[in-house]
Protein backbone atom coordinates (compact mmCIF):
# COMPACT_ATOMS: atom_id res chain seq x y z
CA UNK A 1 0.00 0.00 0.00
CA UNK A 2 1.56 3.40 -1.08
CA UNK A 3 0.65 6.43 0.09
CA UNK A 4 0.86 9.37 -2.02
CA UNK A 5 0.57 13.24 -2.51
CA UNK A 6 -1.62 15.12 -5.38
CA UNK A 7 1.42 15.42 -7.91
CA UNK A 8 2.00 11.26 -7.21
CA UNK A 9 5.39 11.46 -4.99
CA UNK A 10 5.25 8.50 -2.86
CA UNK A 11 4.90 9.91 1.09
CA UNK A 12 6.82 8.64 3.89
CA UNK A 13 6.61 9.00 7.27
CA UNK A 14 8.28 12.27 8.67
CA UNK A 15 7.93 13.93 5.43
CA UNK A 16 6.68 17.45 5.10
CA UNK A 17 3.88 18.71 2.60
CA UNK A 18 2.79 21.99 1.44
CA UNK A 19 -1.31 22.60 1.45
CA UNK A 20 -2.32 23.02 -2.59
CA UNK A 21 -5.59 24.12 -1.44
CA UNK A 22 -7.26 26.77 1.61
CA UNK A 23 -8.72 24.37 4.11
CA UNK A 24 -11.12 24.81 6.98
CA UNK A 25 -10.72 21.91 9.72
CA UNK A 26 -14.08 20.50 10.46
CA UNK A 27 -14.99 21.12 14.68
CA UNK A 28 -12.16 23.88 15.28
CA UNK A 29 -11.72 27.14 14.59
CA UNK A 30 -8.36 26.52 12.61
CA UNK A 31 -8.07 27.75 8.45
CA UNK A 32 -5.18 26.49 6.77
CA UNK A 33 -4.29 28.67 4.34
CA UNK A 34 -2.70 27.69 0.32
CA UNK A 35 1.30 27.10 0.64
CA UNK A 36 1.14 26.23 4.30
CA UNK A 37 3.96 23.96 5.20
CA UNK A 38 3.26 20.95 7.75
CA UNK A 39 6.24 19.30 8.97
CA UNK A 40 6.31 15.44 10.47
CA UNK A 41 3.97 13.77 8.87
CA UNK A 42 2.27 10.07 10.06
CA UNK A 43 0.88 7.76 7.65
CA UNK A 44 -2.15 5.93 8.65
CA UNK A 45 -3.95 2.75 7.64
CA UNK A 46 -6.23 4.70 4.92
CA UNK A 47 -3.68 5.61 1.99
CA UNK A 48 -5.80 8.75 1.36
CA UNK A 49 -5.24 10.33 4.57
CA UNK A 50 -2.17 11.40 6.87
CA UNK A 51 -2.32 12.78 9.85
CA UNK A 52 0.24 15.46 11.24
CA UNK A 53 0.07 18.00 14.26
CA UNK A 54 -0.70 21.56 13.53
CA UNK A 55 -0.17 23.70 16.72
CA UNK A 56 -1.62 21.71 19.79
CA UNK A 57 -3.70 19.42 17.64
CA UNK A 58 -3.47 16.33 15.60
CA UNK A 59 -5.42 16.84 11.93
CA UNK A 60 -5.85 14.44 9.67
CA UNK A 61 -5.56 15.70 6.06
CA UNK A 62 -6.41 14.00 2.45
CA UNK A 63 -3.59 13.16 0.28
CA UNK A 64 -5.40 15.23 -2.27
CA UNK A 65 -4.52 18.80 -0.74
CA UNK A 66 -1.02 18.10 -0.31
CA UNK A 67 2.32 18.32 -1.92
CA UNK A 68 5.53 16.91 -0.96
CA UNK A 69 8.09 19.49 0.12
């Protein structure tokens, strides 16, 4: 099972991504905004989704808005 970003670069754990895309996080009052880099990266058992920790909280983001750095 391979995990991988929007542009089709295989993810790793660790990695960081770049947002492609503005998002709002569903239950919080936290916007992402285009270009955003998110360091540390986790893969999880769903290849379409990663999750990472973005200030005090852990998000879980689709492959889909990111880009590996």
């Amino acid at each position: 099972m391979v995990t991988t970003d929007a542009n089709g670069k295989e993810l790793s754990n660790g990695d960081a991504v770049h947002l492609t895309q503005g998002l709002k996080v569903k239950g919080s009052s936290i916007n992402l905004k285009k270009g955003e880099k998110v360091k540390n990266i986790r893969l999880t058992d769903n290849q379409q989704e990663v999750e990472c920790r973005i200030g005090k909280s852990v998000v879980v983001l689709k492959t889909c808005f990111l880009k590996k750095a």
